[in-house]
C-alpha atoms as a PDB file:
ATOM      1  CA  UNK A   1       4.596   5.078   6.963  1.00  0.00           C
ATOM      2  CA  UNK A   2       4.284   1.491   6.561  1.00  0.00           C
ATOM      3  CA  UNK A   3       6.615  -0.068   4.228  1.00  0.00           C
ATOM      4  CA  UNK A   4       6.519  -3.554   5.910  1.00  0.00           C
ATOM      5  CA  UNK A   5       4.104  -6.558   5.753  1.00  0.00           C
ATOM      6  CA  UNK A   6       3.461 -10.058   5.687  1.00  0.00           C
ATOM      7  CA  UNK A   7       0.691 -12.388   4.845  1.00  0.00           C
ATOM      8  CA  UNK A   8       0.861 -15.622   5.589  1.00  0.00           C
ATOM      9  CA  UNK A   9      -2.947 -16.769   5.157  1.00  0.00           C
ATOM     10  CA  UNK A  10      -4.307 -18.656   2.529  1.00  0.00           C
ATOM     11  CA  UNK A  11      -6.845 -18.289  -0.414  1.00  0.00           C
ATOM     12  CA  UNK A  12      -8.965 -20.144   1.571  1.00  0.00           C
ATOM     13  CA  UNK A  13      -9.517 -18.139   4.746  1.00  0.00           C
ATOM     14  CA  UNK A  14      -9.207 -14.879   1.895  1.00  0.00           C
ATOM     15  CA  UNK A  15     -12.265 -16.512   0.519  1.00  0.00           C
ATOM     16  CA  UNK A  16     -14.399 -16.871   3.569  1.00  0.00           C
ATOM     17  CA  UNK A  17     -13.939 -13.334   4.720  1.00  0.00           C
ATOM     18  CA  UNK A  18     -14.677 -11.875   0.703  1.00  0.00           C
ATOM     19  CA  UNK A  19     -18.135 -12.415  -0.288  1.00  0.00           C
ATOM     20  CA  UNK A  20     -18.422 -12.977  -4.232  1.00  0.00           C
ATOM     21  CA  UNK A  21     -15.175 -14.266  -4.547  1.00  0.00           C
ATOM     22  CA  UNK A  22     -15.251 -16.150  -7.732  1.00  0.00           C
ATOM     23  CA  UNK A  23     -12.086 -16.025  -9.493  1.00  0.00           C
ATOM     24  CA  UNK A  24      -8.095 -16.773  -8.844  1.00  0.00           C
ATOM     25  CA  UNK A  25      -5.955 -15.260 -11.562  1.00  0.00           C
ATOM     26  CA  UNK A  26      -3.456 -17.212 -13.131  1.00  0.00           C
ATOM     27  CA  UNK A  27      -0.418 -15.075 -11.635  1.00  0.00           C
ATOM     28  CA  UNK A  28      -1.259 -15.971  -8.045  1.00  0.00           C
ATOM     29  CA  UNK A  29      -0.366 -19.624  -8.235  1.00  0.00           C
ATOM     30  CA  UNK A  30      -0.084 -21.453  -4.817  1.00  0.00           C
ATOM     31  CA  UNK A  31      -0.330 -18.222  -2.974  1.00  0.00           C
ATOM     32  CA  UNK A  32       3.024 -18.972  -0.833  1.00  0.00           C
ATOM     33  CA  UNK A  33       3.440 -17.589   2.642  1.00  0.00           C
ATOM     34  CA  UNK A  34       5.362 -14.037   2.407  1.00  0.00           C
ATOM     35  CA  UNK A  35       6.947 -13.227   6.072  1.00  0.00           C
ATOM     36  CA  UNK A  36       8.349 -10.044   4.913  1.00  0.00           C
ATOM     37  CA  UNK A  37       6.477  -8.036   1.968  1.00  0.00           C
ATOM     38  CA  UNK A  38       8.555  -4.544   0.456  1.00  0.00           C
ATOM     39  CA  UNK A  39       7.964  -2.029  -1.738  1.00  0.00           C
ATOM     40  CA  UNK A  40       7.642  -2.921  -5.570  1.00  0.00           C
ATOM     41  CA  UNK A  41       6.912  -6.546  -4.405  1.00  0.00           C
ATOM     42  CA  UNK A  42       4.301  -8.420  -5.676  1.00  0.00           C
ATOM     43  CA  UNK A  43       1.400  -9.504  -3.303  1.00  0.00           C
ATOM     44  CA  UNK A  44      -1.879 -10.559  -3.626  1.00  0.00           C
ATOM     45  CA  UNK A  45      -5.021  -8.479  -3.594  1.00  0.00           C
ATOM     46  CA  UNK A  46      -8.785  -9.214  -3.983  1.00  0.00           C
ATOM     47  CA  UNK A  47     -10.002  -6.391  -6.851  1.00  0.00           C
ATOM     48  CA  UNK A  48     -13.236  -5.570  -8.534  1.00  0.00           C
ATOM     49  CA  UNK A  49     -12.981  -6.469 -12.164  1.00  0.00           C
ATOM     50  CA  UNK A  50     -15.678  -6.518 -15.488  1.00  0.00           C
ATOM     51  CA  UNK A  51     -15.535 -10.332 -15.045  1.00  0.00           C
ATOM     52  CA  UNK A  52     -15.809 -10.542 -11.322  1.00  0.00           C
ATOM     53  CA  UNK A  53     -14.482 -10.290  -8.033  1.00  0.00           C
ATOM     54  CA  UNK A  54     -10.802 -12.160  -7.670  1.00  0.00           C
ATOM     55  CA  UNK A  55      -7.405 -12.531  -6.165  1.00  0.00           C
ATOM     56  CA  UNK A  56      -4.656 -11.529  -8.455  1.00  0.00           C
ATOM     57  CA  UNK A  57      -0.831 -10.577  -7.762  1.00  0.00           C
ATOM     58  CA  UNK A  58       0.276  -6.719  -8.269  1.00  0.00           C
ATOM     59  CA  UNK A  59       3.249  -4.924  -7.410  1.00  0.00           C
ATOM     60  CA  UNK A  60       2.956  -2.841  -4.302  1.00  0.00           C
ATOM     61  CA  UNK A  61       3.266   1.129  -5.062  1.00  0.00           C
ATOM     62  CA  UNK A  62       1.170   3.179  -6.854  1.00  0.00           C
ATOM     63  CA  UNK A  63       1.769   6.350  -9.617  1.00  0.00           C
ATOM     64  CA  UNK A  64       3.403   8.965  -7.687  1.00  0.00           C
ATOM     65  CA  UNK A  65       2.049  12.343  -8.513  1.00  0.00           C
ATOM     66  CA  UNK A  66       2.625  14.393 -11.299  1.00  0.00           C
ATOM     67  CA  UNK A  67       4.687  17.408  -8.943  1.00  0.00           C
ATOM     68  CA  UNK A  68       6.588  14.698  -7.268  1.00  0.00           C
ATOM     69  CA  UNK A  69       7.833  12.958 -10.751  1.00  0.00           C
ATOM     70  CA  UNK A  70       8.647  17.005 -12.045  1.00  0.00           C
ATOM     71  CA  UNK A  71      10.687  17.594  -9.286  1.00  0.00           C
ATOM     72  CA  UNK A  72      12.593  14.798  -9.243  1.00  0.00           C
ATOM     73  CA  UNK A  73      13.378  15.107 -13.193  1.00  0.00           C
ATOM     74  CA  UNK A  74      14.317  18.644 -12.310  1.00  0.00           C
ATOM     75  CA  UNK A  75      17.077  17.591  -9.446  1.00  0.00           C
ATOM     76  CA  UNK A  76      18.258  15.049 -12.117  1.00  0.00           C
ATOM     77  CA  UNK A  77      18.328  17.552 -15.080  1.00  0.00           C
ATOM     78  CA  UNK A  78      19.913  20.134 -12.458  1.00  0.00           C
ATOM     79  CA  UNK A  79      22.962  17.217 -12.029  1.00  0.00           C
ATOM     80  CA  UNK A  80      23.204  16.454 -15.576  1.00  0.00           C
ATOM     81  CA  UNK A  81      23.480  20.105 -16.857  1.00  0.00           C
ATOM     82  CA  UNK A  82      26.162  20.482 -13.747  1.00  0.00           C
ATOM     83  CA  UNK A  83      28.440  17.482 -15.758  1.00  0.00           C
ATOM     84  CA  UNK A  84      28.014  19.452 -18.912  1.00  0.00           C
ATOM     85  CA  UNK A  85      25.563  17.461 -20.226  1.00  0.00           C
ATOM     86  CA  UNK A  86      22.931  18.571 -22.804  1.00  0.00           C
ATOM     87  CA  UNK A  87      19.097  17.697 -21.471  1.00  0.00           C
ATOM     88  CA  UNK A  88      15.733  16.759 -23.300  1.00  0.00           C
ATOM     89  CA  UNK A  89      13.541  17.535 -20.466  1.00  0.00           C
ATOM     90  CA  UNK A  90      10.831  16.239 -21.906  1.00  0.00           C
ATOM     91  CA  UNK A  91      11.950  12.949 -22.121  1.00  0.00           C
ATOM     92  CA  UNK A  92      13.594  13.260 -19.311  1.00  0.00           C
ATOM     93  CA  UNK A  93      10.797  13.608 -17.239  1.00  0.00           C
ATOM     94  CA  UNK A  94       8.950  10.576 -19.727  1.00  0.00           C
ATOM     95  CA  UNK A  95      11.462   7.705 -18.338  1.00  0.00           C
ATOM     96  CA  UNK A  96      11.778   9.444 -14.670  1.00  0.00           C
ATOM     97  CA  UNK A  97      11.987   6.583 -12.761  1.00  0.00           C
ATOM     98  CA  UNK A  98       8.959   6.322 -10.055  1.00  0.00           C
ATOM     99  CA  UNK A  99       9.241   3.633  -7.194  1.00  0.00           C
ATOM    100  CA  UNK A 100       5.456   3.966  -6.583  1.00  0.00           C
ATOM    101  CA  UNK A 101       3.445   5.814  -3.499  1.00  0.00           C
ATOM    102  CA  UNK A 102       2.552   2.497  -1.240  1.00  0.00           C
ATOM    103  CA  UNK A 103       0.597   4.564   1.512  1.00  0.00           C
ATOM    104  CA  UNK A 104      -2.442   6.932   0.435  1.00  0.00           C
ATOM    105  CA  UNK A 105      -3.350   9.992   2.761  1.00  0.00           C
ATOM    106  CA  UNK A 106      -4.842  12.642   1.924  1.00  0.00           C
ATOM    107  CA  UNK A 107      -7.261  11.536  -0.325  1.00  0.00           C
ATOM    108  CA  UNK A 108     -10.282  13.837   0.560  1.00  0.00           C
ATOM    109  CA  UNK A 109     -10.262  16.804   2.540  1.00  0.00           C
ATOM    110  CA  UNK A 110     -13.564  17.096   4.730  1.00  0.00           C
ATOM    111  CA  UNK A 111     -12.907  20.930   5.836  1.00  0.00           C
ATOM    112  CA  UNK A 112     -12.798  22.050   2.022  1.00  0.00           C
ATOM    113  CA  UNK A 113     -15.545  18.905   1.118  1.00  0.00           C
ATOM    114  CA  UNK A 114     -12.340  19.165  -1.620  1.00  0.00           C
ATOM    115  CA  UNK A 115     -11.292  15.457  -3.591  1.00  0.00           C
ATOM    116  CA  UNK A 116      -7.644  15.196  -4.302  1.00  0.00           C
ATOM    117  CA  UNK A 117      -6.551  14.863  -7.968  1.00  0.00           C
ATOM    118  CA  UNK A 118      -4.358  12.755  -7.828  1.00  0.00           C
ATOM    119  CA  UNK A 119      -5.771   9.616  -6.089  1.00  0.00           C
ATOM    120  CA  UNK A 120      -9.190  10.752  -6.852  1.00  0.00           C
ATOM    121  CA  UNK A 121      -9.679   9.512  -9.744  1.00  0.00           C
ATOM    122  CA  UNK A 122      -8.997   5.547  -8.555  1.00  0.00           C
ATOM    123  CA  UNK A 123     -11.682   6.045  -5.980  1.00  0.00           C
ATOM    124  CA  UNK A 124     -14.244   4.088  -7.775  1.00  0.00           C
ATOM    125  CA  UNK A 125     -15.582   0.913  -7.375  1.00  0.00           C
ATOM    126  CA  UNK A 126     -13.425  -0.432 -10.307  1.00  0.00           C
ATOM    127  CA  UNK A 127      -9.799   0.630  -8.879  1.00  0.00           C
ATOM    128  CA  UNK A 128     -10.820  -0.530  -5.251  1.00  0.00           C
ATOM    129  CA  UNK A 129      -9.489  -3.103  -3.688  1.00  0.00           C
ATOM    130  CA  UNK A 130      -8.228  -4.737  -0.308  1.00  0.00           C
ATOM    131  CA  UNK A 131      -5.233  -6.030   0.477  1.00  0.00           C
ATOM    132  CA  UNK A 132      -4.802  -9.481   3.356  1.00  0.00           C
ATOM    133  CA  UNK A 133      -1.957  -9.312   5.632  1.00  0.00           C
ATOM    134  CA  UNK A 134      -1.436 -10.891   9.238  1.00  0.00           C
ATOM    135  CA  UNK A 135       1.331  -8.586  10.270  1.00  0.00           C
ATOM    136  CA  UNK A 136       2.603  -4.992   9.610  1.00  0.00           C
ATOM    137  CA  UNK A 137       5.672  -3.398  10.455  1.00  0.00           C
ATOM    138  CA  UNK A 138       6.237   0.457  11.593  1.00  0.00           C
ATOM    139  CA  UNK A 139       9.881   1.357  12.148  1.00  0.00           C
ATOM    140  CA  UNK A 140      10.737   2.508  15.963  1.00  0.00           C
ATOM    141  CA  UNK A 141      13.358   5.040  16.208  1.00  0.00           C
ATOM    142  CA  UNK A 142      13.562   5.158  19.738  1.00  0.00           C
ATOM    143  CA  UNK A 143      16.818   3.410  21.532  1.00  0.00           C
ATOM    144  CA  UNK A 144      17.634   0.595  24.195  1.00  0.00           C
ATOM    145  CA  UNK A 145      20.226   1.136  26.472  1.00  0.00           C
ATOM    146  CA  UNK A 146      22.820   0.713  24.355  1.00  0.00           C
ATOM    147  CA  UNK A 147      21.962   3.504  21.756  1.00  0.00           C
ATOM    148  CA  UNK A 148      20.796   1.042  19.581  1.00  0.00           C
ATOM    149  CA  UNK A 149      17.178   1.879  17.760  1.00  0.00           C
ATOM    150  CA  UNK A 150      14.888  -0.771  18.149  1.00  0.00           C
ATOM    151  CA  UNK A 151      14.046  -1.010  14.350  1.00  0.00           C
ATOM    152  CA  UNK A 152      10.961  -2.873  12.756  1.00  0.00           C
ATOM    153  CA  UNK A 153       8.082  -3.223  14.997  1.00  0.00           C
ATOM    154  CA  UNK A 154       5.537  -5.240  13.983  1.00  0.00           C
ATOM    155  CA  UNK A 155       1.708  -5.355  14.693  1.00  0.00           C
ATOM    156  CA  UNK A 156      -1.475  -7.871  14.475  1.00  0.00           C
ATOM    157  CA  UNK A 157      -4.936  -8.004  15.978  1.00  0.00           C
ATOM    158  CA  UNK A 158      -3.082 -10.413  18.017  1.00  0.00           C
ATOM    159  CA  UNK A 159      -0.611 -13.144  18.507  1.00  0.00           C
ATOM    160  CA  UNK A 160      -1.923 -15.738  16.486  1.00  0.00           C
ATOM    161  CA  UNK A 161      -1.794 -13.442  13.611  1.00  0.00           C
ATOM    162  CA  UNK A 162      -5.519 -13.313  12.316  1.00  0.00           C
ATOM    163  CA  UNK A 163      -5.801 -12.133   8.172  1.00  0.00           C
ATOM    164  CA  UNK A 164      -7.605  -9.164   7.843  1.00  0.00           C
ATOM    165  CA  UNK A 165      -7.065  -6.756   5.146  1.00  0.00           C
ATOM    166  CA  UNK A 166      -6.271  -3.352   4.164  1.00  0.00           C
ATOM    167  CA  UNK A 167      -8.324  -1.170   2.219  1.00  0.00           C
ATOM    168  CA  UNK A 168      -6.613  -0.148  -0.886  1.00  0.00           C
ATOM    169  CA  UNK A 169      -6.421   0.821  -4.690  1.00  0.00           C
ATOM    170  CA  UNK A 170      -5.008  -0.603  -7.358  1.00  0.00           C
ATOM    171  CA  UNK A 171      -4.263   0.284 -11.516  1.00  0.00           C
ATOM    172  CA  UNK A 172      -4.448  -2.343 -14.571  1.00  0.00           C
ATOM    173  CA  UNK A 173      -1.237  -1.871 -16.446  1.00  0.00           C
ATOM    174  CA  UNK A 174       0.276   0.959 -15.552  1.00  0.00           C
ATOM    175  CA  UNK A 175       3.485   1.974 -18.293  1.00  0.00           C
ATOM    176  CA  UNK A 176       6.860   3.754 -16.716  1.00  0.00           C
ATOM    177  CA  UNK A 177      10.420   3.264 -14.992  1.00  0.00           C
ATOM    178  CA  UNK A 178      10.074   1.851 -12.231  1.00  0.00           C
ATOM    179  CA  UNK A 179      13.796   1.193 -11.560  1.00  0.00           C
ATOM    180  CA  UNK A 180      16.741   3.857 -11.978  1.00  0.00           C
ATOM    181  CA  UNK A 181      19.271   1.078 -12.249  1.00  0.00           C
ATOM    182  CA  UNK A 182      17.594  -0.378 -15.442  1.00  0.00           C
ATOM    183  CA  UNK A 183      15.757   2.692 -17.084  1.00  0.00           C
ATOM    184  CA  UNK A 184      13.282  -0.216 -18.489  1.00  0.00           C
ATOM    185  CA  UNK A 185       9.374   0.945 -19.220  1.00  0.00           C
ATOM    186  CA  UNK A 186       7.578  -1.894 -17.615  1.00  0.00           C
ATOM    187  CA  UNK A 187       3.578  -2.616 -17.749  1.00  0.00           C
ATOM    188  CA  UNK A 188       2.576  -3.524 -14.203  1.00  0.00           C
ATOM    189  CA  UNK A 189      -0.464  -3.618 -11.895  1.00  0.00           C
ATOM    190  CA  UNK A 190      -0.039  -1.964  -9.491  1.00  0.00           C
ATOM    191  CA  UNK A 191      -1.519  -1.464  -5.588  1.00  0.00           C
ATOM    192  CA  UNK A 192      -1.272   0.721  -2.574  1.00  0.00           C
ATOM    193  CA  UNK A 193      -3.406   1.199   1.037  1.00  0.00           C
ATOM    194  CA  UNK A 194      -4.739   4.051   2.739  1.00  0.00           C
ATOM    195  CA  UNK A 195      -3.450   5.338   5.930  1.00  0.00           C
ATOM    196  CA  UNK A 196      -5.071   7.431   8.651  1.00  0.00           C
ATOM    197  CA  UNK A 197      -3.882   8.231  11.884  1.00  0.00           C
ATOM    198  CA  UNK A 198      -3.064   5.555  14.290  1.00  0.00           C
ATOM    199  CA  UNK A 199      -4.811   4.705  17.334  1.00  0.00           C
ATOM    200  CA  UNK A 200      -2.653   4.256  20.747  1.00  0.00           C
ATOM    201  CA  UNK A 201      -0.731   1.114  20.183  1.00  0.00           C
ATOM    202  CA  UNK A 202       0.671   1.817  16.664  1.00  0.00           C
ATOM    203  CA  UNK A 203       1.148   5.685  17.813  1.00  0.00           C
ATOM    204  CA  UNK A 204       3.157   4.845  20.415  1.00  0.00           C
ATOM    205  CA  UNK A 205       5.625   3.663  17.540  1.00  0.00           C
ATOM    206  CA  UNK A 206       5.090   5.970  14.673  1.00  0.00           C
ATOM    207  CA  UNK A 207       2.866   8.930  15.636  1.00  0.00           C
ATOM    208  CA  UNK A 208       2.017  10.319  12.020  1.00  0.00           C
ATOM    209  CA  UNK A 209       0.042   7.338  10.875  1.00  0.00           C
ATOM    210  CA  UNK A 210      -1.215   3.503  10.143  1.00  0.00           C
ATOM    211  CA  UNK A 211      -2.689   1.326   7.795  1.00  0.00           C
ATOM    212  CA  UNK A 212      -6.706   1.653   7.207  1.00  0.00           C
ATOM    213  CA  UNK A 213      -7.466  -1.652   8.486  1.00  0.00           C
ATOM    214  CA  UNK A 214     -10.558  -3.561   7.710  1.00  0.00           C
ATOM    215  CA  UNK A 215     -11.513  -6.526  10.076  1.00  0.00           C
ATOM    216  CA  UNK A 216     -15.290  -7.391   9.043  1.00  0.00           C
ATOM    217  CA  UNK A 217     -16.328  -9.080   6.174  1.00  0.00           C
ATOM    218  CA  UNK A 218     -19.216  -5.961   5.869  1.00  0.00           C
ATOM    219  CA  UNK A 219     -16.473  -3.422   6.420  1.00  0.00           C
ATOM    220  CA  UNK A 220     -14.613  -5.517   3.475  1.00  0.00           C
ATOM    221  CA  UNK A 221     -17.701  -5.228   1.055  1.00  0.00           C
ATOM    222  CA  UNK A 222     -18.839  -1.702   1.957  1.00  0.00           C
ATOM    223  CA  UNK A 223     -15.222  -0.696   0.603  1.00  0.00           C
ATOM    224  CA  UNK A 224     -15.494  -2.594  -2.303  1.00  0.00           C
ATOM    225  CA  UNK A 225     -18.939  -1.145  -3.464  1.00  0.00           C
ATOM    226  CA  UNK A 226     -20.001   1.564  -1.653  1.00  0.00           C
ATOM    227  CA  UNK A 227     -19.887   5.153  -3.813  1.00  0.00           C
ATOM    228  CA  UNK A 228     -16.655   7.082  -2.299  1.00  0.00           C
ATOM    229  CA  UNK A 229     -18.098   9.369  -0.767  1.00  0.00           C
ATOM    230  CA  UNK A 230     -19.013   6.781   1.896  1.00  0.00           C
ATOM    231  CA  UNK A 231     -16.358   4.333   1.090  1.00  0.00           C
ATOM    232  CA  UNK A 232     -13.993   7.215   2.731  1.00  0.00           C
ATOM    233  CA  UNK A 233     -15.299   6.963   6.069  1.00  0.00           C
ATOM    234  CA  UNK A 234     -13.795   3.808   6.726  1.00  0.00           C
ATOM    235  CA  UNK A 235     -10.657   5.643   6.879  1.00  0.00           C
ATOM    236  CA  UNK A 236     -10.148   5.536  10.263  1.00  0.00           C
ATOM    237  CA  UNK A 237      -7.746   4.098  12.747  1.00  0.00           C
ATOM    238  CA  UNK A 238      -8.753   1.027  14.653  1.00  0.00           C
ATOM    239  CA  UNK A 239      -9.965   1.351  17.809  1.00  0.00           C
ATOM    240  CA  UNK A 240      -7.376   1.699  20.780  1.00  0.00           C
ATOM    241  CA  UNK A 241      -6.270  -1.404  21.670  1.00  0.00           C
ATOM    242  CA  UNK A 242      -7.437  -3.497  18.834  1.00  0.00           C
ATOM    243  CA  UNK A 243      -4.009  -4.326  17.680  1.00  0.00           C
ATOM    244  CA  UNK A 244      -0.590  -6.230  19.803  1.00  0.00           C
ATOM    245  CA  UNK A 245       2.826  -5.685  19.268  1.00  0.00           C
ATOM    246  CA  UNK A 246       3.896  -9.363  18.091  1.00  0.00           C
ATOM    247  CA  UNK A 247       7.888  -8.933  17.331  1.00  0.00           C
ATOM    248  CA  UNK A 248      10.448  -6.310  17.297  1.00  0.00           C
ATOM    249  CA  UNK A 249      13.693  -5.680  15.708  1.00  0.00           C
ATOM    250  CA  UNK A 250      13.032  -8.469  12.554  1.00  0.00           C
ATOM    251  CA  UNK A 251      12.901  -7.562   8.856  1.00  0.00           C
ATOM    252  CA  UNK A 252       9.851 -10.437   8.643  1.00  0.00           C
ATOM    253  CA  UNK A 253       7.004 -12.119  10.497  1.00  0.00           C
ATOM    254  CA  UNK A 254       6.631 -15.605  10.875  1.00  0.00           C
END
């Protein structure tokens, strides 16, 4: 799972790789360098809207599913009712807090020819979007001769870092908790990528999966217009070989 990236582009290159690029929203602002992009952090993406194609800022993690959110609220209400406490499910399960999903799977299930839910329904045109990075990070669990695990592991089409973009889906202000601590309903937009599973380089770090990379400006706008149902065949890994390893053991890139 990739919870790691960085983009350290500009709206310029963004803009020569995105045909009908027309607008900058006003919450993107210089569009600073961002060595080390987390979960919940806001980063730019380039999404379809009713008044054109633009870059705009969103917080990375989308709605987590309905099950997930229900069993959580039932492990809380479980601990509560444990203390003594007297539970309104119902709201509890209103303000559980949900961190976001930041890397979408299973999506569609070819075998069955079977949609899922869940993320289904942001498959159009209008909740597309793609996401510029230079760098991503997979964590690598295995040790160096001290016992000590390597940690974050970071990969690019190569070492100068070129942008390229993932291929995502994003939500217009979504309403919830996003944060335990606080218990504060927030209206966000929000964003996440696909994943698939990874070719040999990123594999050879984290086995289950990678980030559906898109590296062609015609790869860029058949995601961003093509009906789903083709739009889902881009996600694929990249070709073996077609990323580097760039830097190990650092919580950002460059």
């Amino acid at each position: 799972m990739c919870n790691l990236y960085s983009h350290t582009s500009n709206r310029s290159a963004i803009t020569a790789m995105v045909r009908d690029l027309t607008r900058v929203h006003s919450s993107v602002g210089n569009l600073e360098p961002q060595p080390g992009i987390f979960p919940d952090y806001l980063a730019p993406i380039v999404r379809n809207t009713a008044d054109g194609r633009e870059i705009a800022m969103a917080r990375w993690g989308m709605p987590s599913s309905q099950f997930a959110l229900m069993q959580s609220a039932k492990k809380r209400a479980e601990k509560l009712e444990a203390k003594g406490q007297v539970v309104d499910f119902a709201e509890l399960l209103r303000l559980e807090p949900d961190a976001g999903t930041t890397n979408v799977r299973n999506i569609y299930d070819p075998d069955k020819d079977k949609w899922n839910r869940h993320w289904s329904r942001w498959m159009g045109v209008e909740n597309r979007c793609v996401v510029p990075f230079t760098s991503f990070s997979e964590f690598d669990s295995h040790t160096d001769a001290d016992g000590k695990k390597l940690g974050d592991t970071w990969f690019a089409l190569d070492e100068s870092r070129p942008l390229a973009f993932f291929a995502g889906i994003w939500l217009e202000s979504w309403t919830g908790v996003r944060k335990a601590k606080t218990g504060i309903e927030e209206g966000l937009d929000l964003f996440a990528f696909l994943t698939s599973s990874p070719n040999d380089v990123v594999g050879a770090i984290h086995p289950k999966a990678m980030p559906v990379i898109l590296t062609e400006p015609e790869e860029i706008e058949m995601w961003l217009t093509a009906p789903k149902e083709i739009a889902i065949g881009l996600q694929r890994p990249l070709p073996n070989g077609a990323l580097e390893i760039v830097a190990v053991g650092k919580k950002s890139d460059q």
